[in-house]
PDB file of N, CA and C in Angstrom:
ATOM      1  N   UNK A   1     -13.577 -20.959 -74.108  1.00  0.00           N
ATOM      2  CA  UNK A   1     -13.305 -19.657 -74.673  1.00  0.00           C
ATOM      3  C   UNK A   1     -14.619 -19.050 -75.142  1.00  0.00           C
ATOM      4  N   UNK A   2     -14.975 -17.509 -74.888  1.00  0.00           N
ATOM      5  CA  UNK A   2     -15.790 -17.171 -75.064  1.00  0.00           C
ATOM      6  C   UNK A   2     -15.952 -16.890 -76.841  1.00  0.00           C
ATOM      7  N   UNK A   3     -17.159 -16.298 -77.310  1.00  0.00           N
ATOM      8  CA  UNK A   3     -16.993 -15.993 -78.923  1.00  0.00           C
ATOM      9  C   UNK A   3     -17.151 -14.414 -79.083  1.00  0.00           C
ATOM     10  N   UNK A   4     -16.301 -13.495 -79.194  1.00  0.00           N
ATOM     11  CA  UNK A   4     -16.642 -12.337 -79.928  1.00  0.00           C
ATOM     12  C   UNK A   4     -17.416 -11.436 -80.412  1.00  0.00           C
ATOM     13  N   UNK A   5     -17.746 -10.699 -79.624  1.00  0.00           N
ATOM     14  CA  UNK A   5     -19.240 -10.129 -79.942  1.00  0.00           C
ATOM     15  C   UNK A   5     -18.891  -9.044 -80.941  1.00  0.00           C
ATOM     16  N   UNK A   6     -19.924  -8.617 -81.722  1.00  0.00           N
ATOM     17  CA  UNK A   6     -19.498  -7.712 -82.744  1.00  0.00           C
ATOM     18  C   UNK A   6     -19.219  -6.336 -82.503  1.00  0.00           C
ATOM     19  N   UNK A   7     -19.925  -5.988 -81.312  1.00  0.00           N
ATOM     20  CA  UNK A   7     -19.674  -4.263 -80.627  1.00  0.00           C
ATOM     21  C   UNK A   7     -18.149  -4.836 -80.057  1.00  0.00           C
ATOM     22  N   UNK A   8     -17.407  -5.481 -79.455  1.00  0.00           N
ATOM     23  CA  UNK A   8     -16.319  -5.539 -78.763  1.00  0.00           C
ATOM     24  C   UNK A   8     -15.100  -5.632 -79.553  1.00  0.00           C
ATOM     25  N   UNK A   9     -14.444  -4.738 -79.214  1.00  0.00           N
ATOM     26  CA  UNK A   9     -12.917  -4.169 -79.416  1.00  0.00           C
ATOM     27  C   UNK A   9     -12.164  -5.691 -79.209  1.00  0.00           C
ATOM     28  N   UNK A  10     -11.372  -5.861 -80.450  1.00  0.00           N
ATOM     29  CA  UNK A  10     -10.226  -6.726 -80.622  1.00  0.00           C
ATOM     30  C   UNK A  10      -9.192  -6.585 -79.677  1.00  0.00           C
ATOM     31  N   UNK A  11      -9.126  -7.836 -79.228  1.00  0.00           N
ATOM     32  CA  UNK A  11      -7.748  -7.694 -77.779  1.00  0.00           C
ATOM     33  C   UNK A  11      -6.778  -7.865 -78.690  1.00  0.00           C
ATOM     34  N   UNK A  12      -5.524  -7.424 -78.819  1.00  0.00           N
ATOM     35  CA  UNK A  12      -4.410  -8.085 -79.271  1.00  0.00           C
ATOM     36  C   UNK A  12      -3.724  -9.318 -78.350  1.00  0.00           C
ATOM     37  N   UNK A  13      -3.897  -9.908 -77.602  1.00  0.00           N
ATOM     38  CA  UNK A  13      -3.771 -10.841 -77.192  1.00  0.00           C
ATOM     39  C   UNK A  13      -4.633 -12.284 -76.936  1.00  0.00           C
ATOM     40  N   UNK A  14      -5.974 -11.778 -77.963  1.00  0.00           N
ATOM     41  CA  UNK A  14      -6.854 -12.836 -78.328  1.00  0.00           C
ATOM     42  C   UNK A  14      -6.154 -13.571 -79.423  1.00  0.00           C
ATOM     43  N   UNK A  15      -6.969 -15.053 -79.682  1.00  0.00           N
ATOM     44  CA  UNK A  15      -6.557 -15.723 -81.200  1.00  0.00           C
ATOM     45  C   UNK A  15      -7.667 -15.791 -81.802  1.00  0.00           C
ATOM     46  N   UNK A  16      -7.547 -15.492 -83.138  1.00  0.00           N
ATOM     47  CA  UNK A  16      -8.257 -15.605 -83.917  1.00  0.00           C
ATOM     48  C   UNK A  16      -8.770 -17.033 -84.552  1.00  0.00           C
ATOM     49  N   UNK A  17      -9.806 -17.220 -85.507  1.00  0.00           N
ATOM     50  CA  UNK A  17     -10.415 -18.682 -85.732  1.00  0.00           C
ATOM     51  C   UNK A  17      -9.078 -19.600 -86.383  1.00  0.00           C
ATOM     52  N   UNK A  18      -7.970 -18.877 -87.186  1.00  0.00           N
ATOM     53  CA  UNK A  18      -6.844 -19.760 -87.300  1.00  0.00           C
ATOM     54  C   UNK A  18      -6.012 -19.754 -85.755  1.00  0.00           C
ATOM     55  N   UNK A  19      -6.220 -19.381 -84.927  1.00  0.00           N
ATOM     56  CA  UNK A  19      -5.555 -20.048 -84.077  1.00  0.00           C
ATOM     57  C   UNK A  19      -3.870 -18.836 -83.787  1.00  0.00           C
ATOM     58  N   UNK A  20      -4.114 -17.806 -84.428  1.00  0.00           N
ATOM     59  CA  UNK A  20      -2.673 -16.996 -84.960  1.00  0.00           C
ATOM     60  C   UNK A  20      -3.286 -15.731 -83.474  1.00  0.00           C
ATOM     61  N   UNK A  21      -2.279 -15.496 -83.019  1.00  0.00           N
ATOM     62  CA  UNK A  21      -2.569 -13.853 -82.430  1.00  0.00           C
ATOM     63  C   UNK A  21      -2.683 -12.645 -83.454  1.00  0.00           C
ATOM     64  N   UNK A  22      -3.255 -12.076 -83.037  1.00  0.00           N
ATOM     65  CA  UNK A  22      -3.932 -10.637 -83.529  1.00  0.00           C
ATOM     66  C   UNK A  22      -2.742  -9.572 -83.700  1.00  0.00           C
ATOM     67  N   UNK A  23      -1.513 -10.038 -83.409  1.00  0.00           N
ATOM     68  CA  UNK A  23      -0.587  -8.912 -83.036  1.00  0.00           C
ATOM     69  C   UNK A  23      -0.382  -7.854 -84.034  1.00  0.00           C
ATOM     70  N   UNK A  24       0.812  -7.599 -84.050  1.00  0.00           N
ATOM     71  CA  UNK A  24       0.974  -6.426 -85.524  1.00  0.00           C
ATOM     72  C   UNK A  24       1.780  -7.065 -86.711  1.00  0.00           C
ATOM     73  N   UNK A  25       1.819  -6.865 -87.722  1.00  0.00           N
ATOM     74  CA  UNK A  25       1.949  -7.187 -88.784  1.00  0.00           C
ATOM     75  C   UNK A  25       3.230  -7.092 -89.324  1.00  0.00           C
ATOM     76  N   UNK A  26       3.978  -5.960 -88.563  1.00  0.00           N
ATOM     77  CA  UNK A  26       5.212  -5.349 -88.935  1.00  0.00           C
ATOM     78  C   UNK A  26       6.243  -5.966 -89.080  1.00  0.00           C
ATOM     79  N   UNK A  27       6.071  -7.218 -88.376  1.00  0.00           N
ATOM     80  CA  UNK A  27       7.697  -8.188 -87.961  1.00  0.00           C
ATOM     81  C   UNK A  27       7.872  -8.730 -89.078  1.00  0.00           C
ATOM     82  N   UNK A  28       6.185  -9.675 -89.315  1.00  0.00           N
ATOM     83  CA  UNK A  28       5.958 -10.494 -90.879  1.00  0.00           C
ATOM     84  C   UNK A  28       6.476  -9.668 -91.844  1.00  0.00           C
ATOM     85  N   UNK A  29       6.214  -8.452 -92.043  1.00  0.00           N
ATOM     86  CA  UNK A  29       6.716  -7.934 -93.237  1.00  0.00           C
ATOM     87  C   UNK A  29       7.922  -7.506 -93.496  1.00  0.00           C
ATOM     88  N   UNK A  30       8.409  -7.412 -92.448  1.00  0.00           N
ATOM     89  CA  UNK A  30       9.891  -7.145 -92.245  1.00  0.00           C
ATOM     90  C   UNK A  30      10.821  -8.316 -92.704  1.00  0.00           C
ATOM     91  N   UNK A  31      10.266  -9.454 -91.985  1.00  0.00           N
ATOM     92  CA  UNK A  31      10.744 -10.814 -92.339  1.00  0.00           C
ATOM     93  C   UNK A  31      10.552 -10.758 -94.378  1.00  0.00           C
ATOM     94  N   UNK A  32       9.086 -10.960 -94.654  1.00  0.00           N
ATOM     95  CA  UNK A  32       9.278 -10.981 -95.693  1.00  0.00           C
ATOM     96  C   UNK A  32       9.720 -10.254 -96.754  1.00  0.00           C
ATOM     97  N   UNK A  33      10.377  -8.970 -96.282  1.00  0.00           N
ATOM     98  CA  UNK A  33      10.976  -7.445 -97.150  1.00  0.00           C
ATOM     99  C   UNK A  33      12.826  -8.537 -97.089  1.00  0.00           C
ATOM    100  N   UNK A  34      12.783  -8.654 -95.977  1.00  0.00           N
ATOM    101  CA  UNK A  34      14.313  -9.173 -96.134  1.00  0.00           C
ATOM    102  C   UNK A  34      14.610 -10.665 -97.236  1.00  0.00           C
ATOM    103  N   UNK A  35      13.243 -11.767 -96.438  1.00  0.00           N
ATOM    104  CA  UNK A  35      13.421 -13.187 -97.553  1.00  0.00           C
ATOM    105  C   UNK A  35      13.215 -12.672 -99.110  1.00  0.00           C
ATOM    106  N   UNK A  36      12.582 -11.752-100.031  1.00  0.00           N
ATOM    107  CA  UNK A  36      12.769 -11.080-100.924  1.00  0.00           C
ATOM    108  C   UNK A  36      13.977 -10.449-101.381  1.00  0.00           C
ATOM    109  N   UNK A  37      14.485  -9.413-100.422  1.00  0.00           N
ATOM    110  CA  UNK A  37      15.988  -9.250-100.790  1.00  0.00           C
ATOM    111  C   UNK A  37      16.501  -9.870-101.220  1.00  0.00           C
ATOM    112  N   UNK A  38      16.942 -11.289 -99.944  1.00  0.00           N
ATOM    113  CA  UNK A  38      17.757 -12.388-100.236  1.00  0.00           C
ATOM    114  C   UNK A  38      17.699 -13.412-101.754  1.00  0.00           C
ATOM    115  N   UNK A  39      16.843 -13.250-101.805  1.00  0.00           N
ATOM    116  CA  UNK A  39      16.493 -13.963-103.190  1.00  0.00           C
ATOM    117  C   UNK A  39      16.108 -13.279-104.416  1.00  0.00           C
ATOM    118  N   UNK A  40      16.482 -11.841-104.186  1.00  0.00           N
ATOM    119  CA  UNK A  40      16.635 -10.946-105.659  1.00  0.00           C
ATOM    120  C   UNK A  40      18.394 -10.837-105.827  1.00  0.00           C
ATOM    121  N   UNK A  41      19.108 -10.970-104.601  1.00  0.00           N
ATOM    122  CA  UNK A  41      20.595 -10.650-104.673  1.00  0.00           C
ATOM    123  C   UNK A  41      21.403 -12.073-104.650  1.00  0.00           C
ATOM    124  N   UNK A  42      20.162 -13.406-104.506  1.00  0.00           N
ATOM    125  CA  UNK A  42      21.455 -14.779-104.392  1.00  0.00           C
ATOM    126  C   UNK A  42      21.684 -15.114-105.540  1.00  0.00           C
ATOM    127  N   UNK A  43      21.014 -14.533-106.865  1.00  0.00           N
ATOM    128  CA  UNK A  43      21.583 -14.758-108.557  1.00  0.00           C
ATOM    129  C   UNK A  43      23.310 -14.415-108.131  1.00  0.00           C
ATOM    130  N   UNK A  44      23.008 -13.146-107.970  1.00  0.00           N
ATOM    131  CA  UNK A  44      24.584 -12.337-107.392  1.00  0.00           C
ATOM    132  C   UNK A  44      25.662 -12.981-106.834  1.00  0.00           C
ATOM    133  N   UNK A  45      25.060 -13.076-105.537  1.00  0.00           N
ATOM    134  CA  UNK A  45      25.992 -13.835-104.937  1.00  0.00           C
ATOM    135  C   UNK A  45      26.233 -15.068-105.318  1.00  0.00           C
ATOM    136  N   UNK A  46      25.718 -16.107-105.369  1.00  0.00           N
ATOM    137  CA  UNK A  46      25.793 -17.474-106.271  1.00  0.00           C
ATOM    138  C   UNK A  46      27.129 -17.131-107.470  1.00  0.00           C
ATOM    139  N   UNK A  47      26.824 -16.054-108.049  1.00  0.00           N
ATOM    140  CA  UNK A  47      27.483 -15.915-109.540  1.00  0.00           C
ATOM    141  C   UNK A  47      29.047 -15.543-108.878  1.00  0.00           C
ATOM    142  N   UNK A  48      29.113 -14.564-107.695  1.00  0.00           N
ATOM    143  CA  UNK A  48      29.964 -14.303-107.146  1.00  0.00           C
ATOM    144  C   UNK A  48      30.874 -14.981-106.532  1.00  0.00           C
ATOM    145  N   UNK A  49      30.607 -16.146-105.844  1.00  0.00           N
ATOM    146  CA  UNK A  49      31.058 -17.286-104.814  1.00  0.00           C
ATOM    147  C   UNK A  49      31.726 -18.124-105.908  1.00  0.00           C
ATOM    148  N   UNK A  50      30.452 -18.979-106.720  1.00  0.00           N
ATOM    149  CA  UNK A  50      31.316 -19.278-107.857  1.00  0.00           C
ATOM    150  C   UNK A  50      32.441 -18.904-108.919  1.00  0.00           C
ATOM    151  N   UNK A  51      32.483 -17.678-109.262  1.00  0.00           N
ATOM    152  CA  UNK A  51      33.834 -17.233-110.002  1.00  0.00           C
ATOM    153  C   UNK A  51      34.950 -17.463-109.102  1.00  0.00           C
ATOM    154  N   UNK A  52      34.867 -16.671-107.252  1.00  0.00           N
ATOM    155  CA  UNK A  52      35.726 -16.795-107.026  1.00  0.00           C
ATOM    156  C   UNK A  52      36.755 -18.448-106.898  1.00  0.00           C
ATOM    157  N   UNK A  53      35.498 -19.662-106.402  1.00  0.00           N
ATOM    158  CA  UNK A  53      35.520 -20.540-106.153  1.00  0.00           C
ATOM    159  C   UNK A  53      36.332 -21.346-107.627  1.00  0.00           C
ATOM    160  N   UNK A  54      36.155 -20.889-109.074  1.00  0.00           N
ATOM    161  CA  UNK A  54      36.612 -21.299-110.311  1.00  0.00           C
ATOM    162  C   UNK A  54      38.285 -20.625-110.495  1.00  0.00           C
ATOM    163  N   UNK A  55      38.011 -19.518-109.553  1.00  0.00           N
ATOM    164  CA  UNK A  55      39.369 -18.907-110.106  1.00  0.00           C
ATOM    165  C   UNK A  55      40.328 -19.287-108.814  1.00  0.00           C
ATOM    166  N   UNK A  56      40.176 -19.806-107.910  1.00  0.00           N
ATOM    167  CA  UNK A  56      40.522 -20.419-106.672  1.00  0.00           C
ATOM    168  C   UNK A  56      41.553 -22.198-106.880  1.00  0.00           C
ATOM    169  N   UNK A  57      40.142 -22.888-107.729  1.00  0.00           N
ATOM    170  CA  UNK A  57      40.718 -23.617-108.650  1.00  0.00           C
ATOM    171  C   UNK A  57      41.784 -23.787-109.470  1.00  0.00           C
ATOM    172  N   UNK A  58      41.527 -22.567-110.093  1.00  0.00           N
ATOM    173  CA  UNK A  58      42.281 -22.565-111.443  1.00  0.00           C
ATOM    174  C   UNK A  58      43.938 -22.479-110.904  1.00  0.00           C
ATOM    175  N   UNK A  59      43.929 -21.118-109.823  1.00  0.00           N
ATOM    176  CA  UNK A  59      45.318 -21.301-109.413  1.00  0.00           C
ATOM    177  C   UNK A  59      46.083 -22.409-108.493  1.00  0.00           C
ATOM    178  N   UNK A  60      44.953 -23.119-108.560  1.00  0.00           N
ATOM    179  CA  UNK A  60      45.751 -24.610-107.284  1.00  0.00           C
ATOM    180  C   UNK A  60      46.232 -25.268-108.575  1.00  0.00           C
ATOM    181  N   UNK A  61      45.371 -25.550-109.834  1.00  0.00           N
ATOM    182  CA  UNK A  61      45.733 -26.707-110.854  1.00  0.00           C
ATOM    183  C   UNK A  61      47.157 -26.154-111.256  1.00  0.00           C
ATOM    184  N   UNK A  62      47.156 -24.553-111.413  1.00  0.00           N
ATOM    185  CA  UNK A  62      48.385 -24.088-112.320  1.00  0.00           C
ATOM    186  C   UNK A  62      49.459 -24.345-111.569  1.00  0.00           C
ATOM    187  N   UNK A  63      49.469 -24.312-110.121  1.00  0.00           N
ATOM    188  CA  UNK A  63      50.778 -24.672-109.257  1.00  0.00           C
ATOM    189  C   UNK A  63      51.025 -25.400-108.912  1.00  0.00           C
ATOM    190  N   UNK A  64      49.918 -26.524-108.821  1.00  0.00           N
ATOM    191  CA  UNK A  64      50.390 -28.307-108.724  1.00  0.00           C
ATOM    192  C   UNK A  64      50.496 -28.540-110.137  1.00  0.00           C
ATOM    193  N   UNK A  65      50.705 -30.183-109.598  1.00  0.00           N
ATOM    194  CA  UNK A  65      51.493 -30.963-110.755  1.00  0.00           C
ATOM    195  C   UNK A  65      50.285 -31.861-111.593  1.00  0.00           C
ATOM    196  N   UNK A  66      50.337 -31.773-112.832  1.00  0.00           N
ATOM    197  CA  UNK A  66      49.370 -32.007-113.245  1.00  0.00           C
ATOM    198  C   UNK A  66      49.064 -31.311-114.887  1.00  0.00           C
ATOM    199  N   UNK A  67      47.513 -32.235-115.101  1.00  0.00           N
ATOM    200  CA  UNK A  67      47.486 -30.942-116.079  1.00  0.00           C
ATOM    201  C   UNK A  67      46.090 -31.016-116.780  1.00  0.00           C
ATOM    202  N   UNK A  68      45.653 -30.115-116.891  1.00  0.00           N
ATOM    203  CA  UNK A  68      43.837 -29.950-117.395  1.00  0.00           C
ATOM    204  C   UNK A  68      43.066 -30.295-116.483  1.00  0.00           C
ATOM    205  N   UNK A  69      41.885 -30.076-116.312  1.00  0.00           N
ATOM    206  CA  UNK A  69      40.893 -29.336-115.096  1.00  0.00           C
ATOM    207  C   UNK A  69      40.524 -30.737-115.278  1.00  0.00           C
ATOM    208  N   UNK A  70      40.066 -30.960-114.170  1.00  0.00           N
ATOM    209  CA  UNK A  70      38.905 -32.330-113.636  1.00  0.00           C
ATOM    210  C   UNK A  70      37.475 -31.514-113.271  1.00  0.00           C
ATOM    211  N   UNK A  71      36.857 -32.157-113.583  1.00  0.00           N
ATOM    212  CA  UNK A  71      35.148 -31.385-113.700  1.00  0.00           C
ATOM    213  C   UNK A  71      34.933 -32.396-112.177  1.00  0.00           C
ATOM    214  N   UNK A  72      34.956 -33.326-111.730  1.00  0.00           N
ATOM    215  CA  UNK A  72      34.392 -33.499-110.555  1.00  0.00           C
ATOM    216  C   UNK A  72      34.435 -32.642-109.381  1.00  0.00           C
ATOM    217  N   UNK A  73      35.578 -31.980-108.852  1.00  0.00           N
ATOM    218  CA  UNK A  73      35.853 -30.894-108.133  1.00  0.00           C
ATOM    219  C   UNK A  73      34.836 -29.784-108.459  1.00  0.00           C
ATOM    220  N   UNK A  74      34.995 -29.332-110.149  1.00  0.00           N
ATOM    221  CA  UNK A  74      34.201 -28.353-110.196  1.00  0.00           C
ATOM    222  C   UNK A  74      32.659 -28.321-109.641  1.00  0.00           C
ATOM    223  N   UNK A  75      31.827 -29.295-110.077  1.00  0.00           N
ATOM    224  CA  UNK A  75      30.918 -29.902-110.050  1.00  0.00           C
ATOM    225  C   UNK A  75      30.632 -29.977-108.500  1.00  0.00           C
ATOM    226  N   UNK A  76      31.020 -30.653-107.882  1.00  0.00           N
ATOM    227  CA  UNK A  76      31.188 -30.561-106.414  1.00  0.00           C
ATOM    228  C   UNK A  76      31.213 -29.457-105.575  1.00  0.00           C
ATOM    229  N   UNK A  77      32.234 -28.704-106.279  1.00  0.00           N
ATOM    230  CA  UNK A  77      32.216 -27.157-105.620  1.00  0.00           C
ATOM    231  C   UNK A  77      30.998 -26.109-105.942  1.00  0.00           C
ATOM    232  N   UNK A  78      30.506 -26.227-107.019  1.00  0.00           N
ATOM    233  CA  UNK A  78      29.156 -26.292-107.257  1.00  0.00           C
ATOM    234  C   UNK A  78      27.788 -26.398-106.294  1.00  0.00           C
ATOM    235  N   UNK A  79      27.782 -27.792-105.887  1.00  0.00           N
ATOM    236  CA  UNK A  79      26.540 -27.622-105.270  1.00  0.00           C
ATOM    237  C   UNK A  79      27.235 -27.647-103.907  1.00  0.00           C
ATOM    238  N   UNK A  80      28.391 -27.491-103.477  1.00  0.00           N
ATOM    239  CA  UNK A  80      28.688 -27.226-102.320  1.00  0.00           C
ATOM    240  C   UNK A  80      28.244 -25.740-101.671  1.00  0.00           C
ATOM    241  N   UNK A  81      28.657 -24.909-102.742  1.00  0.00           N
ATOM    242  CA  UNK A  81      28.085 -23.763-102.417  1.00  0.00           C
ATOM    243  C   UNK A  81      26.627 -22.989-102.516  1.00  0.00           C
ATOM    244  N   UNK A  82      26.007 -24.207-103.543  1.00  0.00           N
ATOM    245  CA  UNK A  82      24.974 -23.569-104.090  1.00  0.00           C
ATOM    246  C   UNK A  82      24.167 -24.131-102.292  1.00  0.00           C
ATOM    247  N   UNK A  83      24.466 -25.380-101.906  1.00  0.00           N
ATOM    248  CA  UNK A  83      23.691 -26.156-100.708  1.00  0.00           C
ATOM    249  C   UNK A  83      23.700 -25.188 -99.343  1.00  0.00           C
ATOM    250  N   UNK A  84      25.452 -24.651 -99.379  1.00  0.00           N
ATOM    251  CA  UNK A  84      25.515 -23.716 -98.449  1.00  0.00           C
ATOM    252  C   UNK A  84      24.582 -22.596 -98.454  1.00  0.00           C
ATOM    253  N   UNK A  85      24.392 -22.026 -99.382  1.00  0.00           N
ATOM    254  CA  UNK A  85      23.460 -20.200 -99.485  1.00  0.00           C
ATOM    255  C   UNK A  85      22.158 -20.810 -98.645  1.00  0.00           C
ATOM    256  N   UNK A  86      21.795 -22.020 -99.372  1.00  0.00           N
ATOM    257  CA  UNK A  86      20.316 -22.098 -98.795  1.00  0.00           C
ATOM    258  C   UNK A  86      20.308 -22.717 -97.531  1.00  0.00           C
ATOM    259  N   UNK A  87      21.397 -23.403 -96.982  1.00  0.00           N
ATOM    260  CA  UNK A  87      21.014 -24.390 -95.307  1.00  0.00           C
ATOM    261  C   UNK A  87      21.377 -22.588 -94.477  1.00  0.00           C
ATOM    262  N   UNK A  88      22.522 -21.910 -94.875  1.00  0.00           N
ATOM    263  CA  UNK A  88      22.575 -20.307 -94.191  1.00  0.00           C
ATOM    264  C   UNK A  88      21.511 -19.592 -94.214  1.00  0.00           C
ATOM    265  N   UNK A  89      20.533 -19.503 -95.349  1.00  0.00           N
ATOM    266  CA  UNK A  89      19.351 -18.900 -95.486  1.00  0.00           C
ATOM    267  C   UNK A  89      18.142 -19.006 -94.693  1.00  0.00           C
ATOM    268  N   UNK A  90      18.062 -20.642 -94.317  1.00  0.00           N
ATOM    269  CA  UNK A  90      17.708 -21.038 -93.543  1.00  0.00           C
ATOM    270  C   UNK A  90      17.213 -21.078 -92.076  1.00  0.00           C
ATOM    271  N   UNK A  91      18.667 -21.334 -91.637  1.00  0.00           N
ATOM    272  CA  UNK A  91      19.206 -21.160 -90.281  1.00  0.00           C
ATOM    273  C   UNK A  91      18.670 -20.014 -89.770  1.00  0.00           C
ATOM    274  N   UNK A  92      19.179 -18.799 -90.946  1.00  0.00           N
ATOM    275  CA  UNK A  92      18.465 -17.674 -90.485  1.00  0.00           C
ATOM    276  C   UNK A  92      16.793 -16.949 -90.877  1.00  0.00           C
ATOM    277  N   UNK A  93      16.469 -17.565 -91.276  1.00  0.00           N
ATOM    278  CA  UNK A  93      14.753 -17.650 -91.292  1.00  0.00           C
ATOM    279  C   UNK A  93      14.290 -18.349 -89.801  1.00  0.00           C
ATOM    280  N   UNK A  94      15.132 -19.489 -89.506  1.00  0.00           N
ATOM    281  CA  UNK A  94      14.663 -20.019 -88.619  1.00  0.00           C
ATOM    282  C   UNK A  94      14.905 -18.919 -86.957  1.00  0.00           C
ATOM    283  N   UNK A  95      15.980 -19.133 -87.280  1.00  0.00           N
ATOM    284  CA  UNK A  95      16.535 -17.996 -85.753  1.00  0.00           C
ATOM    285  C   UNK A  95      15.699 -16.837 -85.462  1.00  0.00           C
ATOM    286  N   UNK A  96      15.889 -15.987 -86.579  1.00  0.00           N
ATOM    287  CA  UNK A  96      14.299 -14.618 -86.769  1.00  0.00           C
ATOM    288  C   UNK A  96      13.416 -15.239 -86.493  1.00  0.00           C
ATOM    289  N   UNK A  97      12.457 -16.091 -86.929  1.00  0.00           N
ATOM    290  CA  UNK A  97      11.305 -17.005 -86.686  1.00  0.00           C
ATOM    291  C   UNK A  97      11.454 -17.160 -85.426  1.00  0.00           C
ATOM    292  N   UNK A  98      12.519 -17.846 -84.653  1.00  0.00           N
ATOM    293  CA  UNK A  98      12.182 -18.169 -83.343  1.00  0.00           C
ATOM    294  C   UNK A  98      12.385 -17.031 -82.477  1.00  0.00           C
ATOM    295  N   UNK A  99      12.879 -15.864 -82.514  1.00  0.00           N
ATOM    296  CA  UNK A  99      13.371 -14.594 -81.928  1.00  0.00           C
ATOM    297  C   UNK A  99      12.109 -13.995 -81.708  1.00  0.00           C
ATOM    298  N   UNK A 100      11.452 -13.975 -82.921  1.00  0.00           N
ATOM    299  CA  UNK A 100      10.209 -13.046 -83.166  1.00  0.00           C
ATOM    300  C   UNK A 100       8.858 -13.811 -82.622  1.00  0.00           C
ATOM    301  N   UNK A 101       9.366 -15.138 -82.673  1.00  0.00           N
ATOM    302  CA  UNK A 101       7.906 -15.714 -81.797  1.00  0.00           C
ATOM    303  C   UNK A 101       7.356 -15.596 -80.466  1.00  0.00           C
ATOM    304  N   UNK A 102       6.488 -15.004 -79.769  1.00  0.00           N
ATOM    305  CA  UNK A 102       6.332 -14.819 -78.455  1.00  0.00           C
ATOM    306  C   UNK A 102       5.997 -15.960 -77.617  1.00  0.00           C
ATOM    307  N   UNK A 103       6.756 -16.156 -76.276  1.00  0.00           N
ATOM    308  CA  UNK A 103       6.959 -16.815 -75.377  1.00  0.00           C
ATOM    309  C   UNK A 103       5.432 -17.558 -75.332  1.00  0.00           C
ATOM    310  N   UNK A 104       5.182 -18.772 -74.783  1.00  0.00           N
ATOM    311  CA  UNK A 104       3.661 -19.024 -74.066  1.00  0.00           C
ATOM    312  C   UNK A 104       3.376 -18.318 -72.878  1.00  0.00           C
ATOM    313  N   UNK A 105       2.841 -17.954 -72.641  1.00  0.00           N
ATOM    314  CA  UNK A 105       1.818 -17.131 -71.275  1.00  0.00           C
ATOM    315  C   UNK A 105       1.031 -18.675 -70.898  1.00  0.00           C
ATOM    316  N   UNK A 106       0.655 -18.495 -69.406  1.00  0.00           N
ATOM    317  CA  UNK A 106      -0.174 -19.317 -69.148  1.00  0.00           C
ATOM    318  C   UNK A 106      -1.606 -17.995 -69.098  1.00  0.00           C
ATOM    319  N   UNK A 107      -2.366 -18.488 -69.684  1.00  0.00           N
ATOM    320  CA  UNK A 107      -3.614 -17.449 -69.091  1.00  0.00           C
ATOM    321  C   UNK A 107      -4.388 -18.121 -68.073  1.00  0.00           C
ATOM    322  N   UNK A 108      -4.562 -17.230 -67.006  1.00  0.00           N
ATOM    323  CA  UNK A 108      -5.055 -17.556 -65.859  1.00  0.00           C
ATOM    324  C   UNK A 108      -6.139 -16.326 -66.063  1.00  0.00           C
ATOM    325  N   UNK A 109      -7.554 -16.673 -65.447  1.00  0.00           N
ATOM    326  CA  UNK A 109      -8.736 -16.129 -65.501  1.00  0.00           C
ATOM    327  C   UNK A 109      -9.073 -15.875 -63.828  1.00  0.00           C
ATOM    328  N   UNK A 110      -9.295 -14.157 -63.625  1.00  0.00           N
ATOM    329  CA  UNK A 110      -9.034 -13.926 -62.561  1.00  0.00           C
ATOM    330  C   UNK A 110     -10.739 -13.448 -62.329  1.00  0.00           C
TER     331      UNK A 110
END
């Protein structure tokens, strides 16, 4: 690979000394405008999932047989959901990530 001369115009399809393409910037920030969202609104949702998930509860205990709440369920249902937000959060960081990554090219030198 050749080195960069200082009069010569940036290819966008060169790599730079990390090894990253030159491309545009817009996707990254897009990505990171949304992973921000997500994590100013999962207080929310978290708080949301859980009530419903407590009050979901509450009406199974009142119509079965039985009587006073068991905290293991709760507890459970807990990080069940809390585990879910983030492996979904995930998944989709990853999927965007791989959507937005560009294919390999072979470069051939003509």
């Amino acid at each position: 690979m050749s080195r960069q001369h200082e009069g010569e115009a940036l290819d966008p399809d060169s790599h730079n000394a990390a090894g990253r393409g030159g491309g545009s910037n817009g996707i990254g920030i897009a990505v990171a405008g949304i992973a921000v969202a997500f994590f100013a609104t999962l207080p929310f949702i978290l708080v949301a999932m859980l009530y419903l998930f407590v009050t979901i509860y509450a009406i199974v205990r009142a119509i079965g047989p039985g009587a006073g709440a068991n905290p293991v369920p709760i507890v459970m249902g807990f990080v069940l959901i809390t585990t879910t937000l983030i492996v979904v959060f995930a998944v989709a960081i990853h999927l965007v990530g791989r959507a937005i990554t560009p294919s390999k090219r072979s470069h051939t030198t003509d």
